[in-house]
PDB file of N, CA and C in Angstrom:
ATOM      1  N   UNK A   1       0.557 -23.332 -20.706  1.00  0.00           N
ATOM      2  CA  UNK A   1      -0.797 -23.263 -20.186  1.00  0.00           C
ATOM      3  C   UNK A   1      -1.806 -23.587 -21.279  1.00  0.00           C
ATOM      4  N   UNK A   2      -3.051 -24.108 -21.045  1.00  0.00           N
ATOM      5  CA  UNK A   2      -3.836 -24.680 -21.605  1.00  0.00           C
ATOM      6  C   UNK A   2      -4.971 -23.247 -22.096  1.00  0.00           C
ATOM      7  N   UNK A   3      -5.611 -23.133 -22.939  1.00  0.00           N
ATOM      8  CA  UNK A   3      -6.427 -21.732 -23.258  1.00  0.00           C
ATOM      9  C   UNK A   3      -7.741 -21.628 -22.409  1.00  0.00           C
ATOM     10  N   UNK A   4      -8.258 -22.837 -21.627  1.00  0.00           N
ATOM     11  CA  UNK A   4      -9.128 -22.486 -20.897  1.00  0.00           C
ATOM     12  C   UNK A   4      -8.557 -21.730 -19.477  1.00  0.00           C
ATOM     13  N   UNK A   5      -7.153 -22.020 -19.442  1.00  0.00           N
ATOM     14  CA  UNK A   5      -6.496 -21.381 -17.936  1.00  0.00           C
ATOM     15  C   UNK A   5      -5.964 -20.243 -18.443  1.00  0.00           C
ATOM     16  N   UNK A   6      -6.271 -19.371 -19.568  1.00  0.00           N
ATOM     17  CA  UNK A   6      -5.134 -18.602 -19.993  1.00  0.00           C
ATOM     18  C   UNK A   6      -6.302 -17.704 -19.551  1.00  0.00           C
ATOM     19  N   UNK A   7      -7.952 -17.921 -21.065  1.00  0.00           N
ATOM     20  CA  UNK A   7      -8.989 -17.169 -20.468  1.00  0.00           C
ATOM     21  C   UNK A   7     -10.052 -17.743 -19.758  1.00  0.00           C
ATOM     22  N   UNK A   8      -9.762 -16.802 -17.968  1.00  0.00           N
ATOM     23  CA  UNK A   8     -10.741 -17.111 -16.973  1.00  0.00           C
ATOM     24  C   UNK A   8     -12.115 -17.007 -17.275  1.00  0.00           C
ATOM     25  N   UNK A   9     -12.974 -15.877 -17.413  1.00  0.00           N
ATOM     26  CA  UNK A   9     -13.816 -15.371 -17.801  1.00  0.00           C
ATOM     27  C   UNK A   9     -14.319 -13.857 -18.214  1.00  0.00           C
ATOM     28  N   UNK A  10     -15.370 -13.730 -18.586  1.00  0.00           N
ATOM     29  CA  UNK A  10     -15.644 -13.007 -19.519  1.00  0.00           C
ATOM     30  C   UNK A  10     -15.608 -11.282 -18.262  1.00  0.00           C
ATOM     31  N   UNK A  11     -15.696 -10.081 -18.504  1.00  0.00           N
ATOM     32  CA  UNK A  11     -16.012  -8.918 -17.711  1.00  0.00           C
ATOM     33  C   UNK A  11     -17.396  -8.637 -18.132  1.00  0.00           C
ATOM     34  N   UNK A  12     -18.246  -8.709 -16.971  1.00  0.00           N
ATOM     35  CA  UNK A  12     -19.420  -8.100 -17.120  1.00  0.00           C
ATOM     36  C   UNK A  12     -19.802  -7.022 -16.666  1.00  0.00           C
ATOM     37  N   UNK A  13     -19.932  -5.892 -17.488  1.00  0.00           N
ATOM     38  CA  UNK A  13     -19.814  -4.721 -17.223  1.00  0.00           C
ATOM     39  C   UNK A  13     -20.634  -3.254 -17.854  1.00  0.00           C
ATOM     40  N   UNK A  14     -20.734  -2.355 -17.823  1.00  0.00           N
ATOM     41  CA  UNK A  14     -21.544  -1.735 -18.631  1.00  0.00           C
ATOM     42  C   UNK A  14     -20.351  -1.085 -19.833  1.00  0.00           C
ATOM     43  N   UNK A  15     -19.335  -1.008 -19.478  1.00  0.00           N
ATOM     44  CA  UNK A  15     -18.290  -0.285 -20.337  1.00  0.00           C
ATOM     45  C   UNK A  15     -17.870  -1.949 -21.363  1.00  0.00           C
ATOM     46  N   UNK A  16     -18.097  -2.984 -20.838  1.00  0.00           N
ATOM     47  CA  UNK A  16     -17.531  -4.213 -21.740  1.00  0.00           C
ATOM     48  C   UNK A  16     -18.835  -4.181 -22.790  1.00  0.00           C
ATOM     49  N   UNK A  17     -19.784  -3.982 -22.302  1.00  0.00           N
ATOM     50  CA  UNK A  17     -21.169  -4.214 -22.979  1.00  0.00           C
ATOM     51  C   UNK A  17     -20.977  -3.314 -24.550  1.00  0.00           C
ATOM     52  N   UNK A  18     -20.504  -1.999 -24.451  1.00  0.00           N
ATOM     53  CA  UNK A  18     -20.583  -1.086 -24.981  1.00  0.00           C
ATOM     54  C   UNK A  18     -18.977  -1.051 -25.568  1.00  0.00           C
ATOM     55  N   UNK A  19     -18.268  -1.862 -25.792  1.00  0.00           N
ATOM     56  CA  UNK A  19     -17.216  -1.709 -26.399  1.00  0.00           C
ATOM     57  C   UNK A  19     -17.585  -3.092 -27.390  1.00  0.00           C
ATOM     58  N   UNK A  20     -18.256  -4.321 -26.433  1.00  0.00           N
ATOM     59  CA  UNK A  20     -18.882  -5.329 -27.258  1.00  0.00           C
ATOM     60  C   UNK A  20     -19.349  -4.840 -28.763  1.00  0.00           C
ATOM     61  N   UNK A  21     -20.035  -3.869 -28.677  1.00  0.00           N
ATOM     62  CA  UNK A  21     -20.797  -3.699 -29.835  1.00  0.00           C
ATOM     63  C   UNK A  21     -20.268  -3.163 -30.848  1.00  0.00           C
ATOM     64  N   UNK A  22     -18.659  -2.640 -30.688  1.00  0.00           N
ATOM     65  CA  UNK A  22     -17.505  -2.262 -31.538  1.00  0.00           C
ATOM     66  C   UNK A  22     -16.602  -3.783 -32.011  1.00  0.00           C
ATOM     67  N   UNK A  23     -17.311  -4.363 -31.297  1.00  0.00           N
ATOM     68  CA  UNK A  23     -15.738  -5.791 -31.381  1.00  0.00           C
ATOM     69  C   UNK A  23     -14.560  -5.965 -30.952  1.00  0.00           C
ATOM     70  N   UNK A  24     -14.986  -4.927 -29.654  1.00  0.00           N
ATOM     71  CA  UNK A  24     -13.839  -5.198 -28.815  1.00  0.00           C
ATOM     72  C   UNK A  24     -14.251  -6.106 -27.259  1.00  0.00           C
ATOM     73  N   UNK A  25     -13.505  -7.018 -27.051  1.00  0.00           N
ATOM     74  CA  UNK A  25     -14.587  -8.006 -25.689  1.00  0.00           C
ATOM     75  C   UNK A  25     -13.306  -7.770 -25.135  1.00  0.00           C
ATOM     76  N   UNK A  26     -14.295  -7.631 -23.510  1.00  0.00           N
ATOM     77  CA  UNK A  26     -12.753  -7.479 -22.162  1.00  0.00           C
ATOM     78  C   UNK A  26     -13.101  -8.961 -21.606  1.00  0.00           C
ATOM     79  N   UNK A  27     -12.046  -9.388 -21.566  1.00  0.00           N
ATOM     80  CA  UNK A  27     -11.821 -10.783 -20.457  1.00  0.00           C
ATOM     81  C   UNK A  27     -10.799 -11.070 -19.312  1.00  0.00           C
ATOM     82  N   UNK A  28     -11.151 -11.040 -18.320  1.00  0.00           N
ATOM     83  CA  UNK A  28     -10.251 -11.481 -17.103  1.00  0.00           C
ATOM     84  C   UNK A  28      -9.256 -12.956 -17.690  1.00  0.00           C
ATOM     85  N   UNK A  29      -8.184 -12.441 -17.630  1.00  0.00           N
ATOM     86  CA  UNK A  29      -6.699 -13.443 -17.974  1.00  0.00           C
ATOM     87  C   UNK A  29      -6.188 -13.924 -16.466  1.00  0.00           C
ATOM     88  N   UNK A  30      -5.295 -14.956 -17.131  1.00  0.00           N
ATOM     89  CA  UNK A  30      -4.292 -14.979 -16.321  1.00  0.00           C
ATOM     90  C   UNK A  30      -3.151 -14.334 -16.007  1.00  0.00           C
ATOM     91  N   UNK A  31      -2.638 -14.051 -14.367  1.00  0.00           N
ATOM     92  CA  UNK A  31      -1.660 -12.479 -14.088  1.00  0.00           C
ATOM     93  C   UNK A  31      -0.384 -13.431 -15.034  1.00  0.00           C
ATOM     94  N   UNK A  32      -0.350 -14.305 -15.315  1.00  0.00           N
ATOM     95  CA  UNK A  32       0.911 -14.547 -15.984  1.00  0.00           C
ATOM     96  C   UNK A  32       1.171 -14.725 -17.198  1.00  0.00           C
ATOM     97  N   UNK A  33      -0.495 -14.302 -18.361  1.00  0.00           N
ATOM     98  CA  UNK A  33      -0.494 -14.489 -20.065  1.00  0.00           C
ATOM     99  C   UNK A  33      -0.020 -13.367 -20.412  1.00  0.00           C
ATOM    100  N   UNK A  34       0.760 -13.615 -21.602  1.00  0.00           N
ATOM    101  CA  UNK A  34       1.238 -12.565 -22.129  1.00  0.00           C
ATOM    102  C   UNK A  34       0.509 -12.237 -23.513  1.00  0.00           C
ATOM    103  N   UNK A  35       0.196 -11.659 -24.231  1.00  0.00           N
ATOM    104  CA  UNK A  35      -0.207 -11.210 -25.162  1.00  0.00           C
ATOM    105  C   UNK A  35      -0.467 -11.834 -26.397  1.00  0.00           C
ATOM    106  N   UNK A  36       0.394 -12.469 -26.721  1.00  0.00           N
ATOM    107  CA  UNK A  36       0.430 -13.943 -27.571  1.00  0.00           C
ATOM    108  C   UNK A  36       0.108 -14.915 -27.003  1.00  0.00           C
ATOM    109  N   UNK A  37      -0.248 -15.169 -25.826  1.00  0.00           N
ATOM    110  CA  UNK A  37      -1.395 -16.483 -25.754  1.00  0.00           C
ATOM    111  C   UNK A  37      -2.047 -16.036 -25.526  1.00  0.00           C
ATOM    112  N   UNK A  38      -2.645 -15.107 -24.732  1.00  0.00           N
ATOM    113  CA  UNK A  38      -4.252 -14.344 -25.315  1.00  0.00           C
ATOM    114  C   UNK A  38      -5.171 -14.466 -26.406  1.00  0.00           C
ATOM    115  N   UNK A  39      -4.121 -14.325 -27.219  1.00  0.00           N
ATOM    116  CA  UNK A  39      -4.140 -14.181 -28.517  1.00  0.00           C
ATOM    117  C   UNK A  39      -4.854 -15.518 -29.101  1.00  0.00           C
ATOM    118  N   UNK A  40      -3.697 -16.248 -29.117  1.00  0.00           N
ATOM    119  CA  UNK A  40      -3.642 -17.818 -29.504  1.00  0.00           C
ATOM    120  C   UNK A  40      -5.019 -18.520 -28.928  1.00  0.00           C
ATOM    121  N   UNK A  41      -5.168 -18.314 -26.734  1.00  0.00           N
ATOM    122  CA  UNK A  41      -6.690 -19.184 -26.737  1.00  0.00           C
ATOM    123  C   UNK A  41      -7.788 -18.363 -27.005  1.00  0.00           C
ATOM    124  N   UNK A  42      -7.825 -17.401 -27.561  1.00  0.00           N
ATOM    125  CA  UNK A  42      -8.809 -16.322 -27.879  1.00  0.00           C
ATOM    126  C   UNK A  42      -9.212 -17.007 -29.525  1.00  0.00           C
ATOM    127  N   UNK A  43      -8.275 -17.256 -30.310  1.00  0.00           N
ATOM    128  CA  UNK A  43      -8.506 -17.932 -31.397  1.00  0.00           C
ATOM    129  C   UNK A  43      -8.910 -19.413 -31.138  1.00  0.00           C
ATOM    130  N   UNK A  44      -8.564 -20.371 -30.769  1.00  0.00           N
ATOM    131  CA  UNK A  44      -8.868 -21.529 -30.279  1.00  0.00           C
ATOM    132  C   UNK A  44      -9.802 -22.140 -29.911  1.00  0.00           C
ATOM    133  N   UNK A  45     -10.512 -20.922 -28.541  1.00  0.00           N
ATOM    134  CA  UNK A  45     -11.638 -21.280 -28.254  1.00  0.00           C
ATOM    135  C   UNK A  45     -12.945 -20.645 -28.476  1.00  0.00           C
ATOM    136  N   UNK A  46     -12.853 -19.322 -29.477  1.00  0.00           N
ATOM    137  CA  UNK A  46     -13.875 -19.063 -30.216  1.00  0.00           C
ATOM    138  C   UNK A  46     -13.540 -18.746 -31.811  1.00  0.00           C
ATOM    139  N   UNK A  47     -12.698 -19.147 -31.782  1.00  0.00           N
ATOM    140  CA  UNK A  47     -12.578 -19.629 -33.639  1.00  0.00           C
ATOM    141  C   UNK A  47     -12.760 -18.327 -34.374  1.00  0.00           C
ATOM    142  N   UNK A  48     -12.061 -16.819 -33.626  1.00  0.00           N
ATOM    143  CA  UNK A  48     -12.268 -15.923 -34.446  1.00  0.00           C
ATOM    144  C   UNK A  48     -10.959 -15.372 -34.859  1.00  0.00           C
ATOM    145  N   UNK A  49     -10.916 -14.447 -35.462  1.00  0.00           N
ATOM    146  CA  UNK A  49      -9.944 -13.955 -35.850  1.00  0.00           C
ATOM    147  C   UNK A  49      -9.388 -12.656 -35.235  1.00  0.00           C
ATOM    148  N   UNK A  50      -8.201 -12.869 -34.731  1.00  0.00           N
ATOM    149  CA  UNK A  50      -7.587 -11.723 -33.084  1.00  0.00           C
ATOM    150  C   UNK A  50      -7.353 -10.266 -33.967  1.00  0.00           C
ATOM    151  N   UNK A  51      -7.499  -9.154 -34.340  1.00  0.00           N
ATOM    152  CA  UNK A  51      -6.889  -8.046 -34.904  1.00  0.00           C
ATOM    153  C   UNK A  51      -5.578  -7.680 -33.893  1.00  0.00           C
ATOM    154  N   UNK A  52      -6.295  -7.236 -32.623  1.00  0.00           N
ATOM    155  CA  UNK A  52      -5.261  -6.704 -31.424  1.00  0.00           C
ATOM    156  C   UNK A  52      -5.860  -6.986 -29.752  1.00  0.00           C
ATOM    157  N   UNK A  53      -4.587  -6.950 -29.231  1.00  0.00           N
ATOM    158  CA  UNK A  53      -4.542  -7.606 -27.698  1.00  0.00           C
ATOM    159  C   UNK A  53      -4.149  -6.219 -27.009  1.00  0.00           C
ATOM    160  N   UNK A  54      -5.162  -5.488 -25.948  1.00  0.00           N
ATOM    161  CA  UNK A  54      -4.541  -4.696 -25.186  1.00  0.00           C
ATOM    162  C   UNK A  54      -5.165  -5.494 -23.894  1.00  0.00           C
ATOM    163  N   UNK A  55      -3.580  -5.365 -22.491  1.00  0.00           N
ATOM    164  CA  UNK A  55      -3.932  -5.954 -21.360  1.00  0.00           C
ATOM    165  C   UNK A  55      -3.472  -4.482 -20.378  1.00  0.00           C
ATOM    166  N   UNK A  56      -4.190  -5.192 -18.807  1.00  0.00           N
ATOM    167  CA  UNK A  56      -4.236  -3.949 -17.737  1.00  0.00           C
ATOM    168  C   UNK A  56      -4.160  -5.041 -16.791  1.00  0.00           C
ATOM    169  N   UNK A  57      -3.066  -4.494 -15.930  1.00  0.00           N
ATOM    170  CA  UNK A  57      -3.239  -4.999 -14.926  1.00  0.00           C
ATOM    171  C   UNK A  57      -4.106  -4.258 -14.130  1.00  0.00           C
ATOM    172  N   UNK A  58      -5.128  -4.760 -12.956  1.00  0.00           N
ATOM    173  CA  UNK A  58      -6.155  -4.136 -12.625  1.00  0.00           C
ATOM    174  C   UNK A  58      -5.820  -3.995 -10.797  1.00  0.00           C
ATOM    175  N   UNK A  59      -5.423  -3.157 -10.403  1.00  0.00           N
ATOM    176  CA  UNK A  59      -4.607  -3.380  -8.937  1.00  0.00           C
ATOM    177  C   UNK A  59      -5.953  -3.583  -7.510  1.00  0.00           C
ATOM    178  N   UNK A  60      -5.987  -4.210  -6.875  1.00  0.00           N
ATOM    179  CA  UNK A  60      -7.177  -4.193  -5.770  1.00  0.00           C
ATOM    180  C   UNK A  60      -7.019  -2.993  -5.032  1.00  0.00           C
ATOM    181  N   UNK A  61      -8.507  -3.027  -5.068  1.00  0.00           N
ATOM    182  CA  UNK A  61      -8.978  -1.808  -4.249  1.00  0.00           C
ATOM    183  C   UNK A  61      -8.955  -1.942  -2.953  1.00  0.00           C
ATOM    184  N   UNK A  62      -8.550  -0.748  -1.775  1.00  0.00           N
ATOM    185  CA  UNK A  62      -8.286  -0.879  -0.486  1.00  0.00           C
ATOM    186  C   UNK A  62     -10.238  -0.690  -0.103  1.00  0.00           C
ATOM    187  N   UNK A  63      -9.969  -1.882   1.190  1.00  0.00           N
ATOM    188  CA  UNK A  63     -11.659  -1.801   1.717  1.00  0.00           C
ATOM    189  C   UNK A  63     -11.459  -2.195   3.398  1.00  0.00           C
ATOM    190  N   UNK A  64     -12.533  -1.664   4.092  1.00  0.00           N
ATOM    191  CA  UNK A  64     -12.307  -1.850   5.403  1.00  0.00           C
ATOM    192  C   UNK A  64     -13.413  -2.667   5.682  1.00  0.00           C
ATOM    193  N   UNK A  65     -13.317  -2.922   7.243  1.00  0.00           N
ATOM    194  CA  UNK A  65     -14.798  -3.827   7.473  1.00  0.00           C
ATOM    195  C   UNK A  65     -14.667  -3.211   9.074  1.00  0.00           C
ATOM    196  N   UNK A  66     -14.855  -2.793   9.709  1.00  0.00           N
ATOM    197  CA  UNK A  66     -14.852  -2.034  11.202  1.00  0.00           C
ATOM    198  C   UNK A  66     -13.496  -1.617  11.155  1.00  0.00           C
ATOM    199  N   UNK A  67     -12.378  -2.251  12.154  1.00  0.00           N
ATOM    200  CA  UNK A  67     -11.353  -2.164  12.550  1.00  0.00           C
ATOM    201  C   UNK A  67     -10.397  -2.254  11.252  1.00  0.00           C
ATOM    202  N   UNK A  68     -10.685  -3.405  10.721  1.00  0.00           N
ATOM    203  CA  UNK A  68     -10.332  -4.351   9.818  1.00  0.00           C
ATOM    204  C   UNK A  68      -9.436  -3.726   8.509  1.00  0.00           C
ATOM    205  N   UNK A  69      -8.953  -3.985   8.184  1.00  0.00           N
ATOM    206  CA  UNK A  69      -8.521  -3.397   6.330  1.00  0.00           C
ATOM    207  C   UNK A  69      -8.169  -4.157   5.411  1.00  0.00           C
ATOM    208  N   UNK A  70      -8.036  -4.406   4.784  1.00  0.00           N
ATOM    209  CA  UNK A  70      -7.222  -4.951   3.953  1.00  0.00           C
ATOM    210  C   UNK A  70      -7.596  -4.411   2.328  1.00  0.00           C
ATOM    211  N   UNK A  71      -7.247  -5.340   1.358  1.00  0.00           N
ATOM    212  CA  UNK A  71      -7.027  -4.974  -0.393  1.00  0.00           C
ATOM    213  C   UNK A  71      -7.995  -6.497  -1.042  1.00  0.00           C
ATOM    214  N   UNK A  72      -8.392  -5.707  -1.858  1.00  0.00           N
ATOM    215  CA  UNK A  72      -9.644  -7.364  -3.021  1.00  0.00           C
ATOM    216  C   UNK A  72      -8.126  -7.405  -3.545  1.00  0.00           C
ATOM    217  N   UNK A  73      -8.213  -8.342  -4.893  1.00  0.00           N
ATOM    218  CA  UNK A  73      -7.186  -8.931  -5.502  1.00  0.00           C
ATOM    219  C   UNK A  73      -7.092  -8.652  -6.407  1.00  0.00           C
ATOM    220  N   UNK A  74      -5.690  -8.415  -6.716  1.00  0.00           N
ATOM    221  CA  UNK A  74      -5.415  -7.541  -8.189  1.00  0.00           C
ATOM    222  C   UNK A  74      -5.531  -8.907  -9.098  1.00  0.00           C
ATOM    223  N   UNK A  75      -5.885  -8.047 -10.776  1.00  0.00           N
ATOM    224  CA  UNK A  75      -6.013  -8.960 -11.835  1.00  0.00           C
ATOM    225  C   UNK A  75      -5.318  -8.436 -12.594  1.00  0.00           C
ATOM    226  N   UNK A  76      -5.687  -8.868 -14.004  1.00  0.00           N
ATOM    227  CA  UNK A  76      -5.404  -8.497 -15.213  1.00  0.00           C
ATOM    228  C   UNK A  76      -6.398  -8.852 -16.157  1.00  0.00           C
ATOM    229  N   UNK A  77      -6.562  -8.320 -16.783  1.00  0.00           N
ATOM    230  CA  UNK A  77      -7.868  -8.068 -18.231  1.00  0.00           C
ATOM    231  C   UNK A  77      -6.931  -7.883 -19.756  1.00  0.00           C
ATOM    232  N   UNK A  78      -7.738  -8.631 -20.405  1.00  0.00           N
ATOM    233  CA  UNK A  78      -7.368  -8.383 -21.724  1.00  0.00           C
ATOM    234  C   UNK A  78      -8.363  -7.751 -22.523  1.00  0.00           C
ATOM    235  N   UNK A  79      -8.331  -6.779 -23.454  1.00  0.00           N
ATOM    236  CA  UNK A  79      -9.317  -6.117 -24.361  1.00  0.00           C
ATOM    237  C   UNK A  79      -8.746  -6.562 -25.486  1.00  0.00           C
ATOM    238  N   UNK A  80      -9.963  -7.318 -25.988  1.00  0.00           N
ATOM    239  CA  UNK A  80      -9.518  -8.594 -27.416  1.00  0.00           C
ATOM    240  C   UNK A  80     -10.776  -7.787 -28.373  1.00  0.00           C
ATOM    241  N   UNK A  81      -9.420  -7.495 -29.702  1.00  0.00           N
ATOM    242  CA  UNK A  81     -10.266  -6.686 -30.704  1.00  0.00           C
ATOM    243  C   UNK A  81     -10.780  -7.998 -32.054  1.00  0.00           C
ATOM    244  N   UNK A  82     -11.695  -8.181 -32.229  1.00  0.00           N
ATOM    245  CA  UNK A  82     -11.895  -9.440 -33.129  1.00  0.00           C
ATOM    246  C   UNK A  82     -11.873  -8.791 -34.532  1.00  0.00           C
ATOM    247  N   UNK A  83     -12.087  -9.512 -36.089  1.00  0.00           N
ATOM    248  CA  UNK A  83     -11.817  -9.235 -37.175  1.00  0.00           C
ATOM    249  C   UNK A  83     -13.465  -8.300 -37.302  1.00  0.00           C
ATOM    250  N   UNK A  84     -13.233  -7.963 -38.500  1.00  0.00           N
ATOM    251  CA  UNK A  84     -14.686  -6.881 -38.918  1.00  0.00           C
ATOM    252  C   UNK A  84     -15.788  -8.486 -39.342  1.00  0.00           C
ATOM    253  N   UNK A  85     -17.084  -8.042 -38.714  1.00  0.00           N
ATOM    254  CA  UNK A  85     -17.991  -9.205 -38.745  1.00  0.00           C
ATOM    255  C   UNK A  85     -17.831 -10.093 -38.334  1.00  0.00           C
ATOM    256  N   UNK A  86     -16.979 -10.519 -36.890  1.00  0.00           N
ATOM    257  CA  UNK A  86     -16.811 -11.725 -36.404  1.00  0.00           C
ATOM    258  C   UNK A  86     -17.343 -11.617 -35.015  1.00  0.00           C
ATOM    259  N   UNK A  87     -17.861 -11.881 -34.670  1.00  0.00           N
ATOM    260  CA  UNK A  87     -18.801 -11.800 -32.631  1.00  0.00           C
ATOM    261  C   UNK A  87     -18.454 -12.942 -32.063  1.00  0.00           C
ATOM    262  N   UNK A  88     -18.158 -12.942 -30.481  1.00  0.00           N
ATOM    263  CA  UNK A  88     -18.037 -14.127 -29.483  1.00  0.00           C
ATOM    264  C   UNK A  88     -19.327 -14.213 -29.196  1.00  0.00           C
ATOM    265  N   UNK A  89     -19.709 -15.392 -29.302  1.00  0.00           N
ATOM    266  CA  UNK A  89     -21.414 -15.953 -29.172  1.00  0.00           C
ATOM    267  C   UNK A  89     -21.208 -15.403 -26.965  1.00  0.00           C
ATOM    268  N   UNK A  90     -20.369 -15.971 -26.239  1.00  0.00           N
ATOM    269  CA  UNK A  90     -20.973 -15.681 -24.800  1.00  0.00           C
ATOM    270  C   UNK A  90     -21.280 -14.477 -25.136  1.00  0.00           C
ATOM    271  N   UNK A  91     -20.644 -13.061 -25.243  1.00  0.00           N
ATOM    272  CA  UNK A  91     -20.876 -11.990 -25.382  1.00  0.00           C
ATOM    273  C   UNK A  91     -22.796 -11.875 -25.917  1.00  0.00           C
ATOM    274  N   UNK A  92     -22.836 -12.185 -26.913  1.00  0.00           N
ATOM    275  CA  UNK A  92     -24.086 -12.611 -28.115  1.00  0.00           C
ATOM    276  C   UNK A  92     -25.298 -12.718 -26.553  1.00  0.00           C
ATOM    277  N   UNK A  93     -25.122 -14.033 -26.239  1.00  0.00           N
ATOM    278  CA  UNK A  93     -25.853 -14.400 -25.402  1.00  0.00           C
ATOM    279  C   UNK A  93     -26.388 -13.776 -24.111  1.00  0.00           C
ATOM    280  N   UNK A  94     -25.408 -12.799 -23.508  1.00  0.00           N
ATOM    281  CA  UNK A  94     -25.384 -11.632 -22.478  1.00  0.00           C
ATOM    282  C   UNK A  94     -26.235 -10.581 -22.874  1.00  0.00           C
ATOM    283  N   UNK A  95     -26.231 -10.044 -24.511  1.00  0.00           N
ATOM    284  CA  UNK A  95     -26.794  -9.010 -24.725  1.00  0.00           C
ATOM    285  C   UNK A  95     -28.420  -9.289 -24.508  1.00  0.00           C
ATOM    286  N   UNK A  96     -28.490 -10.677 -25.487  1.00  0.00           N
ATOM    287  CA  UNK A  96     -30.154 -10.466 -25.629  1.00  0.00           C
ATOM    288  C   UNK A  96     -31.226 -11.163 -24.193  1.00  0.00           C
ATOM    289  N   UNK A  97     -30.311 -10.796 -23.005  1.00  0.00           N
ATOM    290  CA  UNK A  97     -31.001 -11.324 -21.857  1.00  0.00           C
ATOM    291  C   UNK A  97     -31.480 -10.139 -21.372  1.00  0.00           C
TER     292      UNK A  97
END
Protein backbone atom coordinates (compact mmCIF):
# COMPACT_ATOMS: atom_id res chain seq x y z
CA UNK A 1 0.00 0.00 0.00
CA UNK A 2 0.94 3.40 -0.89
CA UNK A 3 1.22 5.98 2.49
CA UNK A 4 -1.48 8.16 1.30
CA UNK A 5 -3.90 4.85 1.53
CA UNK A 6 -2.27 3.70 4.66
CA UNK A 7 -3.06 7.40 6.34
CA UNK A 8 -6.79 8.33 5.62
CA UNK A 9 -7.14 11.32 7.64
CA UNK A 10 -6.49 13.23 10.44
CA UNK A 11 -9.21 12.78 13.97
CA UNK A 12 -10.77 15.88 14.77
CA UNK A 13 -11.53 15.94 18.09
CA UNK A 14 -11.30 17.63 21.40
CA UNK A 15 -9.24 14.70 23.08
CA UNK A 16 -6.84 14.66 19.58
CA UNK A 17 -6.53 18.47 20.05
CA UNK A 18 -5.22 18.02 23.54
CA UNK A 19 -2.94 15.13 23.14
CA UNK A 20 -1.70 17.29 19.92
CA UNK A 21 -0.09 19.55 22.22
CA UNK A 22 1.97 16.59 23.88
CA UNK A 23 3.05 15.19 20.34
CA UNK A 24 0.94 12.73 20.20
CA UNK A 25 -1.55 13.05 16.75
CA UNK A 26 -4.57 10.45 16.31
CA UNK A 27 -5.20 9.50 12.65
CA UNK A 28 -7.84 7.32 11.08
CA UNK A 29 -5.73 4.26 9.23
CA UNK A 30 -6.37 1.71 7.23
CA UNK A 31 -8.43 -1.58 8.99
CA UNK A 32 -5.55 -3.45 7.33
CA UNK A 33 -2.05 -1.20 8.45
CA UNK A 34 -0.13 -2.63 10.75
CA UNK A 35 2.09 -0.70 12.87
CA UNK A 36 5.14 -0.51 10.78
CA UNK A 37 3.57 1.12 7.96
CA UNK A 38 1.99 3.58 10.05
CA UNK A 39 5.00 4.15 10.99
CA UNK A 40 6.88 4.25 7.69
CA UNK A 41 3.86 6.74 5.82
CA UNK A 42 3.78 8.76 8.97
CA UNK A 43 7.55 9.40 8.26
CA UNK A 44 7.23 9.87 4.52
CA UNK A 45 4.60 12.09 4.39
CA UNK A 46 5.42 14.47 7.12
CA UNK A 47 9.09 14.01 7.35
CA UNK A 48 9.08 13.52 11.13
CA UNK A 49 10.50 11.37 13.27
CA UNK A 50 7.94 8.25 14.65
CA UNK A 51 8.98 7.60 18.62
CA UNK A 52 5.77 5.13 19.00
CA UNK A 53 2.63 3.70 17.17
CA UNK A 54 -0.40 2.86 19.38
CA UNK A 55 -3.59 1.56 17.19
CA UNK A 56 -7.54 0.86 18.26
CA UNK A 57 -9.72 -0.62 16.50
CA UNK A 58 -12.78 1.62 16.91
CA UNK A 59 -16.07 -0.77 16.66
CA UNK A 60 -19.48 1.12 15.22
CA UNK A 61 -21.89 2.29 17.23
CA UNK A 62 -25.49 0.70 17.18
CA UNK A 63 -28.16 3.59 15.90
CA UNK A 64 -31.78 3.41 14.97
CA UNK A 65 -33.87 5.58 12.66
CA UNK A 66 -37.82 4.63 13.49
CA UNK A 67 -38.23 0.95 12.87
CA UNK A 68 -34.91 0.78 11.38
CA UNK A 69 -31.41 -0.31 13.08
CA UNK A 70 -28.50 -0.89 12.10
CA UNK A 71 -24.34 -0.13 13.13
CA UNK A 72 -21.93 3.23 11.58
CA UNK A 73 -18.65 1.54 10.56
CA UNK A 74 -16.01 0.27 12.49
CA UNK A 75 -12.39 1.80 12.04
CA UNK A 76 -9.16 1.90 13.29
CA UNK A 77 -6.99 4.91 14.55
CA UNK A 78 -3.50 5.22 15.08
CA UNK A 79 -1.99 7.46 18.01
CA UNK A 80 1.41 8.57 16.37
CA UNK A 81 3.91 9.82 19.06
CA UNK A 82 6.44 12.21 17.06
CA UNK A 83 10.23 13.00 18.25
CA UNK A 84 10.66 15.93 21.09
CA UNK A 85 10.25 19.33 18.94
CA UNK A 86 8.89 17.93 15.88
CA UNK A 87 4.87 19.04 14.97
CA UNK A 88 2.61 17.85 11.91
CA UNK A 89 1.94 21.24 10.21
CA UNK A 90 -2.15 19.83 9.38
CA UNK A 91 -2.42 19.49 13.10
CA UNK A 92 -0.46 23.27 13.31
CA UNK A 93 -3.03 24.57 10.99
CA UNK A 94 -6.31 23.19 12.93
CA UNK A 95 -5.12 24.79 16.09
CA UNK A 96 -4.73 28.40 15.05
CA UNK A 97 -8.30 28.48 13.33
Amino acid sequence: MDATQIILRPVVSEKSFVLAETGRYTFRVHPDAHKTEIRQAIKTLFEVDVVSVHTANVRGKPKRRGLYSGNRRSWKKAIVQVGPGQKIPIFQALETS
